[in-house]
N, C-alpha and C. Protein backbone atom coordinates (compact mmCIF):
# COMPACT_ATOMS: atom_id res chain seq x y z
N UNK A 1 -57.80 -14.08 -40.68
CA UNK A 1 -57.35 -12.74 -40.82
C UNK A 1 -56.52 -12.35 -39.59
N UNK A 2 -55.25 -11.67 -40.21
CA UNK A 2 -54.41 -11.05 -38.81
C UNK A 2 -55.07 -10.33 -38.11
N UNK A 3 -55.05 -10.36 -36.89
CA UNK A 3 -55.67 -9.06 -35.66
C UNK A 3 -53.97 -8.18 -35.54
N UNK A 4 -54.13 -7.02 -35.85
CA UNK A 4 -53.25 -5.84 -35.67
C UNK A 4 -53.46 -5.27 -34.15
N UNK A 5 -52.16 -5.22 -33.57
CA UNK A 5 -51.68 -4.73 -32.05
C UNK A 5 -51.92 -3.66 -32.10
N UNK A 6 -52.26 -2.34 -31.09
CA UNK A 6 -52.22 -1.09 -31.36
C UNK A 6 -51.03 -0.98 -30.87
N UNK A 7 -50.11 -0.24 -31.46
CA UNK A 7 -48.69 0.43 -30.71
C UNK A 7 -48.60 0.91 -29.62
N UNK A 8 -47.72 0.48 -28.83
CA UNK A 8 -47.47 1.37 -27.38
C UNK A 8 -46.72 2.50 -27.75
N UNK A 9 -47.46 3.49 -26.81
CA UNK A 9 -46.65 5.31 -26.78
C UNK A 9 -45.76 5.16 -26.24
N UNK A 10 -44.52 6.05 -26.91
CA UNK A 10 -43.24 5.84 -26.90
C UNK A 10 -42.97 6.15 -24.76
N UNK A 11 -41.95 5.54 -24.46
CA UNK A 11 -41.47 5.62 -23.04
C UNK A 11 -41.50 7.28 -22.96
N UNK A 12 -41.68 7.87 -21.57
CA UNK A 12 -41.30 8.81 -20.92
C UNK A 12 -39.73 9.34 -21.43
N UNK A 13 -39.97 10.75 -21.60
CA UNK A 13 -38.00 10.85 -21.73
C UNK A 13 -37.72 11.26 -20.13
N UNK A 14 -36.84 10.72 -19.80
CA UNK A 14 -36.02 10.79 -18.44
C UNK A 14 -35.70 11.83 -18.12
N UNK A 15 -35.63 12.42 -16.66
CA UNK A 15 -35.82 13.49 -15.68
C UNK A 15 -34.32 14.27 -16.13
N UNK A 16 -34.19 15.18 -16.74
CA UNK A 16 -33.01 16.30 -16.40
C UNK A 16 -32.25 15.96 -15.16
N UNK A 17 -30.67 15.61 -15.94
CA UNK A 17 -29.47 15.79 -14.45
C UNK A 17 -29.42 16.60 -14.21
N UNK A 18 -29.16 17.44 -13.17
CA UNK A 18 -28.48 18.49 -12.95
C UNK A 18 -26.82 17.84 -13.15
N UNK A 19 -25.16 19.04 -13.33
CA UNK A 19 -24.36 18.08 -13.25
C UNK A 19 -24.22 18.74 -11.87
N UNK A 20 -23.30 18.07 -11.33
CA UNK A 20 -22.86 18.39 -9.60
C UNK A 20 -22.21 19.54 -9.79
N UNK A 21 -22.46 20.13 -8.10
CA UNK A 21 -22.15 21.71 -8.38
C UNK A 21 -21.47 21.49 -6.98
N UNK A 22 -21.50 20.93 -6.15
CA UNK A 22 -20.64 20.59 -4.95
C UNK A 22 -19.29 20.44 -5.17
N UNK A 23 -18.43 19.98 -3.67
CA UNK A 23 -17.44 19.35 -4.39
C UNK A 23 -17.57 18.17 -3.55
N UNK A 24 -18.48 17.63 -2.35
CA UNK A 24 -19.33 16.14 -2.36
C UNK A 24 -19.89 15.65 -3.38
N UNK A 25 -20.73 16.70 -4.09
CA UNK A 25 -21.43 15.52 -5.38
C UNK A 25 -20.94 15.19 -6.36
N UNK A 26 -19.28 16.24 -6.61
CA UNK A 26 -18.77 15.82 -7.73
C UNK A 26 -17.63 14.91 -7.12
N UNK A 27 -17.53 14.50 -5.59
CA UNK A 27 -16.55 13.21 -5.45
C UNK A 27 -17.24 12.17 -5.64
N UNK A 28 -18.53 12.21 -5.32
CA UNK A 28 -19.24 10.71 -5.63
C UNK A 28 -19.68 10.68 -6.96
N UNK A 29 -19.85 12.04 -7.52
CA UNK A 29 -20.41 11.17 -9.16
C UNK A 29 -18.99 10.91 -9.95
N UNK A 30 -18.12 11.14 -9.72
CA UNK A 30 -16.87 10.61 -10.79
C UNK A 30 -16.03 9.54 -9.81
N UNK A 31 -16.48 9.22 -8.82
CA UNK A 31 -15.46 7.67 -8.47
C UNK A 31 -14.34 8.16 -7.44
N UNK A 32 -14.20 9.72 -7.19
CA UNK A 32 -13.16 9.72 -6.32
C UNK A 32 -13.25 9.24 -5.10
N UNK A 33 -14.22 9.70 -4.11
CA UNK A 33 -14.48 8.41 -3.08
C UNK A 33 -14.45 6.97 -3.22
N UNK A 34 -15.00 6.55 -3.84
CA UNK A 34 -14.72 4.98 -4.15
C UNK A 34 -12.78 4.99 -4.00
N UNK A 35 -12.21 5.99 -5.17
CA UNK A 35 -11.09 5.50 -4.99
C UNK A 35 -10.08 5.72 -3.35
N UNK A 36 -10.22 7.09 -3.27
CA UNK A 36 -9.67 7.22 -1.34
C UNK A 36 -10.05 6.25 -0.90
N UNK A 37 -11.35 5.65 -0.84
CA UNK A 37 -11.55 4.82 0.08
C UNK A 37 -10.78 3.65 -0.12
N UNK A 38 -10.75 2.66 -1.55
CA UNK A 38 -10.05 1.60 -1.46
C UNK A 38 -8.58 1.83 -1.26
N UNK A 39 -8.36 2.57 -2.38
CA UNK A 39 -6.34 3.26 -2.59
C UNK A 39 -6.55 3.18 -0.49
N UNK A 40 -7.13 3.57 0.30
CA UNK A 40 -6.53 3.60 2.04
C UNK A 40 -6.83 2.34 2.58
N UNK A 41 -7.72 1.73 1.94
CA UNK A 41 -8.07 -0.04 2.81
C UNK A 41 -6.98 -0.73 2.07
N UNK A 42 -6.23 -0.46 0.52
CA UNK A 42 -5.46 -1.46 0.61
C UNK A 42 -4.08 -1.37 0.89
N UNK A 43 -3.30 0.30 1.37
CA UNK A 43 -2.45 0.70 1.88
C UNK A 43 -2.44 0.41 3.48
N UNK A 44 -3.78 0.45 3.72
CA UNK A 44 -4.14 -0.09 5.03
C UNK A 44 -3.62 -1.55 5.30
N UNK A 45 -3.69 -2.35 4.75
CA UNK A 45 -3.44 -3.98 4.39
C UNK A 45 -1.94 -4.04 4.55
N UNK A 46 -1.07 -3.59 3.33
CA UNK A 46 0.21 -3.39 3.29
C UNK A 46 0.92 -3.00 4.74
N UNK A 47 0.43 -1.68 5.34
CA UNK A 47 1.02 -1.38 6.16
C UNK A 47 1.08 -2.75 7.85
N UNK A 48 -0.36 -3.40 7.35
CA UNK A 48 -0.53 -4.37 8.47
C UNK A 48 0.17 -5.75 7.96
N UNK A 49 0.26 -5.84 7.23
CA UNK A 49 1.26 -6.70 6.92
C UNK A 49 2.29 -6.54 7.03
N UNK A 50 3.40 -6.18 6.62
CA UNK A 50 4.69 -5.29 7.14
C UNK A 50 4.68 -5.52 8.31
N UNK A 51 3.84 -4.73 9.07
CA UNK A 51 3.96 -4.83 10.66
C UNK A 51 3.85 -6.14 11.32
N UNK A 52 3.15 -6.88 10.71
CA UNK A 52 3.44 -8.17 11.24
C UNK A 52 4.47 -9.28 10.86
N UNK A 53 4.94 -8.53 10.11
CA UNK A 53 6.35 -9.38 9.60
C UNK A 53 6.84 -8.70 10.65
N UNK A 54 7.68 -7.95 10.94
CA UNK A 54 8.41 -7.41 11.95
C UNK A 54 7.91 -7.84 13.49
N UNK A 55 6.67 -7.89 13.86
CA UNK A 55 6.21 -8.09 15.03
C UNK A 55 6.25 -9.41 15.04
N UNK A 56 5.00 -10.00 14.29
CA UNK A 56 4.75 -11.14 14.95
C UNK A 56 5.97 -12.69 14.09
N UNK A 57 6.17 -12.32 13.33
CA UNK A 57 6.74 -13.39 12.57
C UNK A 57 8.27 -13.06 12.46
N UNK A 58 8.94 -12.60 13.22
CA UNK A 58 10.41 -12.43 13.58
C UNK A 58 11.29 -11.71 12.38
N UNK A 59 10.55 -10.74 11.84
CA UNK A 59 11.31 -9.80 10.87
C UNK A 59 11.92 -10.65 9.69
N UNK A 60 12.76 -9.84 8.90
CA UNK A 60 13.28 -9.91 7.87
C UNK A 60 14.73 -10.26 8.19
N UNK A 61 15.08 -11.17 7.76
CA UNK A 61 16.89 -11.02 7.41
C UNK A 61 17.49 -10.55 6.36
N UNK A 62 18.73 -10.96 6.48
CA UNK A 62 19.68 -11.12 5.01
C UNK A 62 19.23 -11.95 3.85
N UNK A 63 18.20 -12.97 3.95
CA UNK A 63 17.92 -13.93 3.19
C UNK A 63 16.47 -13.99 2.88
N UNK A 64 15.68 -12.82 3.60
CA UNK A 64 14.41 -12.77 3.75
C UNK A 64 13.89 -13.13 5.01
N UNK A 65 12.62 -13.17 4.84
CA UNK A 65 11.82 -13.91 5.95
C UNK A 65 12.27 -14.92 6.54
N UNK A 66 11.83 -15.19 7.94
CA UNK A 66 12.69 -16.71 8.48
C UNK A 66 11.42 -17.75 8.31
N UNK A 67 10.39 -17.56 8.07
CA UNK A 67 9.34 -18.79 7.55
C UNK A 67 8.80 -18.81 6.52
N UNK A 68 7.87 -19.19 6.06
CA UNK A 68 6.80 -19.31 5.00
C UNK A 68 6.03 -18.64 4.77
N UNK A 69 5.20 -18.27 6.17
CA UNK A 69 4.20 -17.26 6.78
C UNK A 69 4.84 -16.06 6.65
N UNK A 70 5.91 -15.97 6.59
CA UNK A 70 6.84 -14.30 6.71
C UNK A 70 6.48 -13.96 5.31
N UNK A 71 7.37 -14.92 4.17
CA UNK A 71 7.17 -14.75 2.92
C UNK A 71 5.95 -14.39 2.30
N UNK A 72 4.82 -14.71 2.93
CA UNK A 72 3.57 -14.73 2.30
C UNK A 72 3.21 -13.23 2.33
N UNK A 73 3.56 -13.06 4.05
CA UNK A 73 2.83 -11.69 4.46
C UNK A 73 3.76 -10.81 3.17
N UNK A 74 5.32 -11.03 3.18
CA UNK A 74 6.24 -9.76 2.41
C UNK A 74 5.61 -9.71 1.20
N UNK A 75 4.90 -11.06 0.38
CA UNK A 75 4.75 -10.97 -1.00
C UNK A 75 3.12 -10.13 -1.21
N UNK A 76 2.64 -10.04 0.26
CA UNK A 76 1.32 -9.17 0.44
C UNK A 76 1.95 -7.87 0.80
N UNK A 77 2.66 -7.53 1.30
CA UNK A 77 3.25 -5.98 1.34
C UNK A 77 3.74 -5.90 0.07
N UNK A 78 4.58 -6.22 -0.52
CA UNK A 78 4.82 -5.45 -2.22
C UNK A 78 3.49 -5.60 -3.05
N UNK A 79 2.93 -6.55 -2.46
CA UNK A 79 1.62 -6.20 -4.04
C UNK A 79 0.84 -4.73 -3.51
N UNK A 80 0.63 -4.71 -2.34
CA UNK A 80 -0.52 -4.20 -1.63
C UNK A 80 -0.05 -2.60 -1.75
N UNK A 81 1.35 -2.16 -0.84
CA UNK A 81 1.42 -1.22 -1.32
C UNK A 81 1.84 0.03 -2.41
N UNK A 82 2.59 -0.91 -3.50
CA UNK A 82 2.42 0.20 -4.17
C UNK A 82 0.79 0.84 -5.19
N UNK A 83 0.57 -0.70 -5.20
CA UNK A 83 -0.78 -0.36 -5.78
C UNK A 83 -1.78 0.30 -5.54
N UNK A 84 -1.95 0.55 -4.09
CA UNK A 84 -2.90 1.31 -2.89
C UNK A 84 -2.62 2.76 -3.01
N UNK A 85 -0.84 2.64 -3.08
CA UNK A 85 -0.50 3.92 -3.21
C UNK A 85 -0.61 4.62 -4.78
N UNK A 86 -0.68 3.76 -5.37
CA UNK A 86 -1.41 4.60 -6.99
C UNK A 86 -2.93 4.79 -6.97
N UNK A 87 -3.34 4.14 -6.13
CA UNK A 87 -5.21 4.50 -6.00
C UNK A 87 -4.74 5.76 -5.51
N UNK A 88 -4.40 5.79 -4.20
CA UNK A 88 -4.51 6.81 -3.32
C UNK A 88 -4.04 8.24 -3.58
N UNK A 89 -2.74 8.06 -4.31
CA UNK A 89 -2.62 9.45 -5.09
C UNK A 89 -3.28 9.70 -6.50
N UNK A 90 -4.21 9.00 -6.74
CA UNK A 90 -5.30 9.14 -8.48
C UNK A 90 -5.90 9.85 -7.71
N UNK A 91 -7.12 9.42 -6.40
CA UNK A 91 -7.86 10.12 -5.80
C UNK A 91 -7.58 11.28 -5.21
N UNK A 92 -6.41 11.47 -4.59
CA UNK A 92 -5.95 12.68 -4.52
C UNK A 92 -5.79 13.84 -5.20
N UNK A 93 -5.36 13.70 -6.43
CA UNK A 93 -5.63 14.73 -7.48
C UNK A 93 -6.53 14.90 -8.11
N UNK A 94 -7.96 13.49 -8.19
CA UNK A 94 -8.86 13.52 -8.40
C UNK A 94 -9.62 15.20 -7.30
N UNK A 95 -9.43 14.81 -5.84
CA UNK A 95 -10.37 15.54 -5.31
C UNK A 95 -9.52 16.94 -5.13
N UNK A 96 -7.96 17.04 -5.81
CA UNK A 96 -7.51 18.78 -5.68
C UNK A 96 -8.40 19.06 -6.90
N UNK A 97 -8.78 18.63 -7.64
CA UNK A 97 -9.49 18.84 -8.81
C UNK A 97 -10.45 19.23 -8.90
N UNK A 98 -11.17 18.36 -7.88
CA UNK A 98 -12.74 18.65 -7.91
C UNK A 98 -12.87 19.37 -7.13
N UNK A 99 -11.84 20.13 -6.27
CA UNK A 99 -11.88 21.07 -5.20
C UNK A 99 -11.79 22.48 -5.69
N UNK A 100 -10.94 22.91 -6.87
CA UNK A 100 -10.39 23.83 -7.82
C UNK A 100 -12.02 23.78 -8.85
N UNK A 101 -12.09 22.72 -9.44
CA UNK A 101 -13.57 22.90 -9.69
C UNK A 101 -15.37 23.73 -9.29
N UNK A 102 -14.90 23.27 -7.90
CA UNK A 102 -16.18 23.83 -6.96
C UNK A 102 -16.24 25.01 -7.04
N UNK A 103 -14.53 25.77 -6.35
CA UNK A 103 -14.45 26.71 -6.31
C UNK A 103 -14.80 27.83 -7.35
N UNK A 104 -14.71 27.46 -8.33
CA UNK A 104 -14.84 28.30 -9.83
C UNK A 104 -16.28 28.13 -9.97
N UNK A 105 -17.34 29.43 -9.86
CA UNK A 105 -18.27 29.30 -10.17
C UNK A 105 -18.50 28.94 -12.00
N UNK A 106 -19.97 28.36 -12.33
CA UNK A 106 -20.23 28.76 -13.68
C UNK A 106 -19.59 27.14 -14.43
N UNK A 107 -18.27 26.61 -13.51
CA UNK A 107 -17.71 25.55 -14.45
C UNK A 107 -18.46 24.58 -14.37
N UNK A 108 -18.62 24.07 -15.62
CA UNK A 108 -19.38 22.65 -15.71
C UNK A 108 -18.39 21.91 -15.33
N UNK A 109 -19.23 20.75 -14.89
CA UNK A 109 -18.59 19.33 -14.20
C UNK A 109 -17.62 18.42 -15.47
């Protein structure tokens, strides 16, 4: 004869969010920090690259870079910054947003 399991009581229902009422808690709960922060480490990159084409690796000519190492760094400055610079202005209007947000009592997140 089968032996019958007694059922387990259903899980706990989970604690009420509040949504963010800041305009700190509403940069970290939707990703805008995450994004300032990378969109500036990888504009950060670009800009140090660049600079070391010019400094340390004897600039740019008419023909490009004068080495290999030049080329590498230039093909790391075009990836780096425009892309950094599309993080960096998402987050930017991300946080005029969430700034215009705060300000307005009553608005949900």
């Amino acid at each position: 004869m089968a032996t019958l399991t007694p059922m387990r009581p259903p899980p706990p229902h989970p604690p009420t969010v509040q949504p963010p009422t800041t305009l700190a808690d509403r940069n970290r709960a939707d990703g805008t920090r995450a994004l300032l922060r990378t969109g500036t480490g990888i504009v950060a990159v670009g800009a140090l690259s660049l600079a070391t084409i010019y400094i340390l690796l004897g600039g740019i000519g008419r023909n490009g870079p004068h080495n290999n190492t030049g080329w590498f760094f230039l093909i790391l400055t075009l990836m780096s910054l425009p892309f950094g610079l599309m993080l960096l202005l998402l987050g930017v209007a991300k946080w005029f947003r969430n700034a215009r947000l705060a300000s307005q009592p009553g608005t949900p997140s």
